[in-house]
Protein backbone atom coordinates (compact mmCIF):
# COMPACT_ATOMS: atom_id res chain seq x y z
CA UNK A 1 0.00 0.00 0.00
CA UNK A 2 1.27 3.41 -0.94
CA UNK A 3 1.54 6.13 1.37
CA UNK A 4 -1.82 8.04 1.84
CA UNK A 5 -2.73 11.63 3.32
CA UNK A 6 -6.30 12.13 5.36
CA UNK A 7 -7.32 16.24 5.90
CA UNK A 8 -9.31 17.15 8.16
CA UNK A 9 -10.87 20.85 9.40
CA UNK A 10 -10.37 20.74 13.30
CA UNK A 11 -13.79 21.18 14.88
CA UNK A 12 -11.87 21.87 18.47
CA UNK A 13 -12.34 18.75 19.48
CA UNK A 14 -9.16 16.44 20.45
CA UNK A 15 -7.32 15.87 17.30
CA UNK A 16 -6.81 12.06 17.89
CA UNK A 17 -10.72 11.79 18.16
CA UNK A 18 -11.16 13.70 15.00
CA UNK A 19 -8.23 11.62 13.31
CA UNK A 20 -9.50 8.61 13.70
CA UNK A 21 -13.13 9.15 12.68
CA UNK A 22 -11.50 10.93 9.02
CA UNK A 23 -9.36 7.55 8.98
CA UNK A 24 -11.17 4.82 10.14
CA UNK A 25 -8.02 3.93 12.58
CA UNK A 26 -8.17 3.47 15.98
CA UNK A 27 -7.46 6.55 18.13
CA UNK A 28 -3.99 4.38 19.45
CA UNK A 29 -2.46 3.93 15.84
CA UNK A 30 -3.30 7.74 15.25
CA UNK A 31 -1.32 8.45 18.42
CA UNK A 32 1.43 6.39 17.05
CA UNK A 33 1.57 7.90 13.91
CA UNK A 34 1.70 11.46 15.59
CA UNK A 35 4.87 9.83 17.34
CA UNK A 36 6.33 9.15 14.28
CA UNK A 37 5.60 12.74 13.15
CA UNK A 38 2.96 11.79 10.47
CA UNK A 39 0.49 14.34 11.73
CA UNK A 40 0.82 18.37 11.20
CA UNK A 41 -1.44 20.75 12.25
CA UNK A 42 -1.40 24.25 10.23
CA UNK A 43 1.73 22.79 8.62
CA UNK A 44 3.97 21.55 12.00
CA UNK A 45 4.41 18.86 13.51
CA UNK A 46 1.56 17.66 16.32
CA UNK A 47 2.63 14.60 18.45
CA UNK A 48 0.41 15.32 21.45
CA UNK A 49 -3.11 13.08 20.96
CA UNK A 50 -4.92 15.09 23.49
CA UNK A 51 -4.28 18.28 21.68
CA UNK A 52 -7.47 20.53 20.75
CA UNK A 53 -6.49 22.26 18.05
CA UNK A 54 -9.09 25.55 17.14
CA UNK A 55 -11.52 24.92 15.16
CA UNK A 56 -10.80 25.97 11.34
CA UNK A 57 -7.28 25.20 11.77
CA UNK A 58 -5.72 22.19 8.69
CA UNK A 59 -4.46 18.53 10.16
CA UNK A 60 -2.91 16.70 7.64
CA UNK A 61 -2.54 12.99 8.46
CA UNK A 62 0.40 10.70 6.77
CA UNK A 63 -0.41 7.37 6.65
CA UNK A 64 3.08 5.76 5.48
CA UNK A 65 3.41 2.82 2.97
CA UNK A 66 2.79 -0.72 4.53
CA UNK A 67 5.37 -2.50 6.83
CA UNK A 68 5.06 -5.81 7.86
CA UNK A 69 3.71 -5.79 11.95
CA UNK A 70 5.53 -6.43 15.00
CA UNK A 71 3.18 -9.97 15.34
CA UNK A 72 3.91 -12.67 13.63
CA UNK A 73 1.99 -15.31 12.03
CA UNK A 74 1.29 -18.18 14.09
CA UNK A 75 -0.38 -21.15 12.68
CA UNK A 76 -3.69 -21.29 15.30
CA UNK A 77 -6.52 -22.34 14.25
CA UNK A 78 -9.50 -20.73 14.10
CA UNK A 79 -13.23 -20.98 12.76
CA UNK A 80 -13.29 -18.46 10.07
CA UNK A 81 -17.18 -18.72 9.02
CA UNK A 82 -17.06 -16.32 5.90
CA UNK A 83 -14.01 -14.39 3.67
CA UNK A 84 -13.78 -12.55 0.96
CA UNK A 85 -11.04 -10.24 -0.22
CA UNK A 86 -12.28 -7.24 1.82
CA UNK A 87 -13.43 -9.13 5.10
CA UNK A 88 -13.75 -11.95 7.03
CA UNK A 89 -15.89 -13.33 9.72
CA UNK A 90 -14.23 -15.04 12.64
CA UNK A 91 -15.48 -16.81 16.11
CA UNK A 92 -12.79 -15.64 18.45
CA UNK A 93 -12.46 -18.77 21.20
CA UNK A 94 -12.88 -17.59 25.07
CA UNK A 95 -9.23 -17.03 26.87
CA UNK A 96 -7.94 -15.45 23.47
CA UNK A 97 -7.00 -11.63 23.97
CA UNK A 98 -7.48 -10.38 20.87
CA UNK A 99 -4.15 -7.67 20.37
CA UNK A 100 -0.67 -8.43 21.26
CA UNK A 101 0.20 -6.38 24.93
CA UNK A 102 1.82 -6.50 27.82
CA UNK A 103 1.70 -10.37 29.17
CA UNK A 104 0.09 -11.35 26.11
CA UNK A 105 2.99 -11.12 23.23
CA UNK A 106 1.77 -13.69 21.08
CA UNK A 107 -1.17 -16.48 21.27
CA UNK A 108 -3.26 -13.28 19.55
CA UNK A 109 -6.22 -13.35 17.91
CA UNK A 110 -3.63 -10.61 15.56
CA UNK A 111 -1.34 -13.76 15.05
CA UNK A 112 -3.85 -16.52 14.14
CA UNK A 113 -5.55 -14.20 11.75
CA UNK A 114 -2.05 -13.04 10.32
CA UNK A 115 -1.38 -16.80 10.06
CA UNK A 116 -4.84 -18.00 8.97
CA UNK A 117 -6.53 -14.92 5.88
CA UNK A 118 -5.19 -14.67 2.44
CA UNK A 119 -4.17 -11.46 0.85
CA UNK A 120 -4.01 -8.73 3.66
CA UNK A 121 -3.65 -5.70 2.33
CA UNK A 122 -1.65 -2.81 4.71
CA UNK A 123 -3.68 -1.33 7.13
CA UNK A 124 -3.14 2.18 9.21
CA UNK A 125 0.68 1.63 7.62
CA UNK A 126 1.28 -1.67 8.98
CA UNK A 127 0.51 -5.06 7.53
CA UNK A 128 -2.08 -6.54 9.74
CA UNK A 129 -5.90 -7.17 10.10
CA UNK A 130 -7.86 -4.79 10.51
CA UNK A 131 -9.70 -5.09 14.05
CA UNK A 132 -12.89 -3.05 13.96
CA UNK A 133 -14.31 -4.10 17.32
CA UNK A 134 -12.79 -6.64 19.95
CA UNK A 135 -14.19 -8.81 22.85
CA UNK A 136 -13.30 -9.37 26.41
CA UNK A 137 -10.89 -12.17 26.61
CA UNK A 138 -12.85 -14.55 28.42
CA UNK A 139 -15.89 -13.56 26.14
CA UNK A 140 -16.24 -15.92 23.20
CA UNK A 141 -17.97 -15.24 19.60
CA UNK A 142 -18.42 -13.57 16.62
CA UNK A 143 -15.94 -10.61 15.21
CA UNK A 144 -15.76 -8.76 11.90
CA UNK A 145 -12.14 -8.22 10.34
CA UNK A 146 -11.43 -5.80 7.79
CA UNK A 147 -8.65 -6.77 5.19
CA UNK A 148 -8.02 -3.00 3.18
CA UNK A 149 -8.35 0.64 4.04
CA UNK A 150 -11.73 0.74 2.31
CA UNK A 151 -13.79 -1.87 4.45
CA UNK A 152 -12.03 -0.83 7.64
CA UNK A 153 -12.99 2.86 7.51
CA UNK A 154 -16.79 1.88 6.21
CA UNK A 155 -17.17 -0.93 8.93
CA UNK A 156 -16.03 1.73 11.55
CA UNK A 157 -18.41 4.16 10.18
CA UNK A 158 -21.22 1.41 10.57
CA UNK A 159 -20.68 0.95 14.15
CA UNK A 160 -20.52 4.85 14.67
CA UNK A 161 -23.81 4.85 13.14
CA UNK A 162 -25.47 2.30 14.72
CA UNK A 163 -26.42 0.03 11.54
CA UNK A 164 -24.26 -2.87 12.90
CA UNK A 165 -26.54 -5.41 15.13
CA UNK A 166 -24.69 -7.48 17.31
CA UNK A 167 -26.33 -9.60 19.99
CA UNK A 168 -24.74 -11.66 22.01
CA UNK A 169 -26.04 -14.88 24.99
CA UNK A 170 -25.94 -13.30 28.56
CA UNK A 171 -26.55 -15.57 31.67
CA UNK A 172 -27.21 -13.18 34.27
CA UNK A 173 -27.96 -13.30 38.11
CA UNK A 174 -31.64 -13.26 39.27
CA UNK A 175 -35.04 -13.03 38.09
CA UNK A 176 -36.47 -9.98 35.91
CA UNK A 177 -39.77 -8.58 36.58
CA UNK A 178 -39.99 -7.43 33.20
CA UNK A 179 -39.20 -9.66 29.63
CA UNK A 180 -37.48 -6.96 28.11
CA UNK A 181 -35.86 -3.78 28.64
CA UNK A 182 -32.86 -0.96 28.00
CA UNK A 183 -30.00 0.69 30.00
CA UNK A 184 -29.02 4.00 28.95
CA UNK A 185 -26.60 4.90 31.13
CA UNK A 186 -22.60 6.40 30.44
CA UNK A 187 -19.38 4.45 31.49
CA UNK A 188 -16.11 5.29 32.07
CA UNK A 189 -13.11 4.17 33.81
CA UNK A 190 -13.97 3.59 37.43
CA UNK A 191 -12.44 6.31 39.63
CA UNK A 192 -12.20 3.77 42.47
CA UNK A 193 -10.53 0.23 40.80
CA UNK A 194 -8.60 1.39 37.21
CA UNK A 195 -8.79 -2.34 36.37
CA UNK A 196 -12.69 -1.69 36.04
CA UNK A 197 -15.55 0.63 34.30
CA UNK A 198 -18.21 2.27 36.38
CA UNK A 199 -21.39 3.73 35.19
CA UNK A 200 -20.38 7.46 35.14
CA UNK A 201 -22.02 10.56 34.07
CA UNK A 202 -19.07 11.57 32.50
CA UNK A 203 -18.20 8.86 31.17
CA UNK A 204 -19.25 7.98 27.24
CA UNK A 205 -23.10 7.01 26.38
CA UNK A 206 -23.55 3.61 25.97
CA UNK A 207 -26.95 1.81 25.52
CA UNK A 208 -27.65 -1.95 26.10
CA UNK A 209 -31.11 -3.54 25.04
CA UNK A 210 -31.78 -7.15 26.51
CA UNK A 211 -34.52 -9.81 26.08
CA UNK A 212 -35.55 -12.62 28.20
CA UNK A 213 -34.41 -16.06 26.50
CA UNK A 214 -35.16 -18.55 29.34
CA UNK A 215 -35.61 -18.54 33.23
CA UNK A 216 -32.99 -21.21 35.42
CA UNK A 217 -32.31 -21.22 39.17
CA UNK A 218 -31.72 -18.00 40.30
CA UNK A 219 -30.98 -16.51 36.75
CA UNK A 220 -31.84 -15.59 33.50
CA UNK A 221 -30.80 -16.31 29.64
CA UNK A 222 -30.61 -13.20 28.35
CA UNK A 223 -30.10 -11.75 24.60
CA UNK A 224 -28.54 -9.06 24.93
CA UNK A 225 -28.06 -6.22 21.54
CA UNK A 226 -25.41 -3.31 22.22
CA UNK A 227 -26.04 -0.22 20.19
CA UNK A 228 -22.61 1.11 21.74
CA UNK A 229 -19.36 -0.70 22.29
CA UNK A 230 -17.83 0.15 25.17
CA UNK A 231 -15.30 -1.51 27.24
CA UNK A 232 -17.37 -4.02 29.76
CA UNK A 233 -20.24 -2.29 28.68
CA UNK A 234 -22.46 -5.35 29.03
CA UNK A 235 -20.99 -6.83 32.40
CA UNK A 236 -21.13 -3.25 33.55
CA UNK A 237 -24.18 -2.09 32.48
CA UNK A 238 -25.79 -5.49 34.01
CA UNK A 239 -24.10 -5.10 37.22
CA UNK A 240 -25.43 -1.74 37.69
CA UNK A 241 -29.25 -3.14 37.52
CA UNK A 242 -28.02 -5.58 40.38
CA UNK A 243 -27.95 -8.94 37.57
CA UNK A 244 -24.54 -8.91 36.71
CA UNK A 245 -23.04 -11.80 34.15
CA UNK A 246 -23.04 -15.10 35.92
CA UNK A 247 -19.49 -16.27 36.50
CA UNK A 248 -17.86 -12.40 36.26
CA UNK A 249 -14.70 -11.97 38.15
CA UNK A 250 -14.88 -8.31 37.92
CA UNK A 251 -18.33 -7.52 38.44
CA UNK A 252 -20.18 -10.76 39.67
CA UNK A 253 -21.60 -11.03 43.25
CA UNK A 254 -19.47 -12.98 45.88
CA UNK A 255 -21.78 -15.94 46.08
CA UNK A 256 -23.53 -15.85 42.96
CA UNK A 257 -24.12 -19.18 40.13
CA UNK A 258 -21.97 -21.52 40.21
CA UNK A 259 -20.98 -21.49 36.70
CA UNK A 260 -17.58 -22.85 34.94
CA UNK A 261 -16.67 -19.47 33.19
CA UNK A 262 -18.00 -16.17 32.13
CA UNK A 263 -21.24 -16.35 30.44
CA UNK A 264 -21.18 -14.21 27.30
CA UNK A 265 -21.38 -15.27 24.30
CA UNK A 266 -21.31 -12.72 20.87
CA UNK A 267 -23.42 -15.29 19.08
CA UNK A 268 -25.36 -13.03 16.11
CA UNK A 269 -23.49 -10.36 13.72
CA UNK A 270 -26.24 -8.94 11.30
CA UNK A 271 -24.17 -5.80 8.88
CA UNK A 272 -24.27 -4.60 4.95
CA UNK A 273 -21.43 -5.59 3.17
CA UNK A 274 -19.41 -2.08 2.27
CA UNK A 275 -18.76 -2.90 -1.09
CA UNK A 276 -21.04 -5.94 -2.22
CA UNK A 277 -24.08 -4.06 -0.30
CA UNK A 278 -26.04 -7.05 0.53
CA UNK A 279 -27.26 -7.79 4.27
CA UNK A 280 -25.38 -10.59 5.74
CA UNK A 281 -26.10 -12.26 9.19
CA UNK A 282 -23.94 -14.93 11.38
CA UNK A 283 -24.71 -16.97 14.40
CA UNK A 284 -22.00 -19.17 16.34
CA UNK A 285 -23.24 -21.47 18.86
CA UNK A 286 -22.25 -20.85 22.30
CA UNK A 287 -19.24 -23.06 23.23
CA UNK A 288 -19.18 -26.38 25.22
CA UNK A 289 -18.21 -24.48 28.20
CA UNK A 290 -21.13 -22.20 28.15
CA UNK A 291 -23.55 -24.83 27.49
CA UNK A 292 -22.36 -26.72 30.55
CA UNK A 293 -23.04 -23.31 32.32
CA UNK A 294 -26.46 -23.34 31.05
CA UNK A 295 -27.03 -26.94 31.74
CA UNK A 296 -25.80 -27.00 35.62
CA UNK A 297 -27.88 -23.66 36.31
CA UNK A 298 -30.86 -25.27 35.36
CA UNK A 299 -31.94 -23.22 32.17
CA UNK A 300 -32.57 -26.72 30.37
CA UNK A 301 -30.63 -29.22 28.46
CA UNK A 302 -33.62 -28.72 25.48
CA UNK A 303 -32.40 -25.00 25.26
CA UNK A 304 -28.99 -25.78 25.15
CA UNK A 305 -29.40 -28.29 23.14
CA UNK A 306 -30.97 -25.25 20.62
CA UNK A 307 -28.41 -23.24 20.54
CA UNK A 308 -25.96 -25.40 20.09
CA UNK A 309 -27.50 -26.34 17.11
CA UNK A 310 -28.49 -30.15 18.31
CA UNK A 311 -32.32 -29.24 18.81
């Protein structure tokens, strides 16, 4: 990929916000590339990401041509249920972080996709798929991967606009008096544990919708559709309604169901394809381990049974 060049007209908001919304790249590889000096603003050099430039003023982004990626291909496997040369549809196994970090240097969902899809094309200036939205670790299912500039920036303008549907399996704590409902409520980095998100008024909007599936002992099958993607934001906003995620280290109750791991499950993706424009929609059955969860806290073995595709 050759080098490329995104303007922008600052707005006055923070200039690796407004970056990445012109680029489709995450607002962490447009602070990168201002540390590389890619980014000027009115013709200098900006490397501070929190910088809020006046509105009116020119930023000129550099994306440079394609380098191959710190991670490396590693020959995992994993159940890629659709690919094409622009994306790819992947069920991301539970205990998988999805990015190389700190702890976590390879075993990526980054390397088995690097060793797994044909034809990347470079990405943000690196050689790499293109991760448009991620799950927990220890949250299982469905993820969308963008393979060129093109699909990356229009799959992150989907889920800025709210036309990507993703649902996902939620067995929560407790009995609902309602079947259905929706938490609109902000969340942000907790002020008292950094290691968690808190529902916080200054904190970004995020909206949850959830459905009753199935009643067990002393919880509830939920589905549960996010119109937002923040970090947690199901486990937190769940927790705040006092029916956190059964089986939640973080955010669970002391002595809640006895489950054998966290139960969520991203198990429908419904989007338009960018370029091909026809609606497309995937399910992934929950995996053994979440069954077994559903099983022991009495939801039903004939409702297990029907999502796993058996019934």
């Amino acid at each position: 990929m050759e080098e490329k060049e995104i303007r922008a007209v600052s707005d006055g908001r923070r200039i690796d916000v407004q970056m990445s919304e012109a680029s489709g790249l995450s607002r962490s590889r447009v602070a990168a590339l201002m540390e590389e000096g890619c980014l000027l603003l009115n013709g200098s050099p900006c490397r501070k990401a929190g910088e809020k430039p006046k509105s009116g003023q020119e930023i000129l982004l550099r994306i440079p041509e394609a380098r191959d990626a710190a991670p490396q291909a590693e020959d995992i496997p994993l159940d890629i249920l659709y690919e094409d040369e622009d994306l790819a549809v992947v069920v991301k196994p539970r205990g998988m972080v999805v990015h190389p970090a700190a702890g976590h240097a390879d075993g990526t969902l980054v390397n088995a996709l690097l060793g797994n899809l044909s034809e990347l094309s470079g990405i943000g200036g690196e050689k790499r798929p293109g991760i448009v939205h991620r799950l927990d670790k220890d949250t299982s299912g469905l993820m969308m991967v963008a393979k060129n500039d093109e699909t990356q920036m229009a799959l992150s303008a989907m889920l800025k606009e709210r036309t990507i549907e993703k649902h996902y399996l939620a067995l929560t704590e407790g009995a609902f008096r309602e079947s259905a409902g929706r938490i609109e409520a902000p969340i942000g980095r907790s002020r008292k544990d950094r290691k968690k998100m808190a529902v916080d008024p200054e904190g970004r909007p995020a909206v949850t919708e959830w459905q009753t599936v199935a009643e067990g002992k002393g919880c509830t099958l939920l589905d549960v559709h996010i119109l937002t993607g923040r970090t947690h934001q199901i486990r937190v906003h769940m927790r705040s309604i006092q029916h956190p995620v059964c089986g939640d280290p973080l955010y669970g109750f002391d002595r809640g169901v006895k489950v054998p791991c966290l139960m969520l499950h991203a198990w429908k993706l419904t989007f338009v394809h960018p370029r091909k424009k026809e609606k497309m929609t995937f399910q992934a059955p929950p995996p053994e381990d979440f069954l077994k969860g559903l099983r022991c806290s009495g939801i039903g073995s004939d409702i297990a049974d029907a999502l796993s595709g058996n019934g």
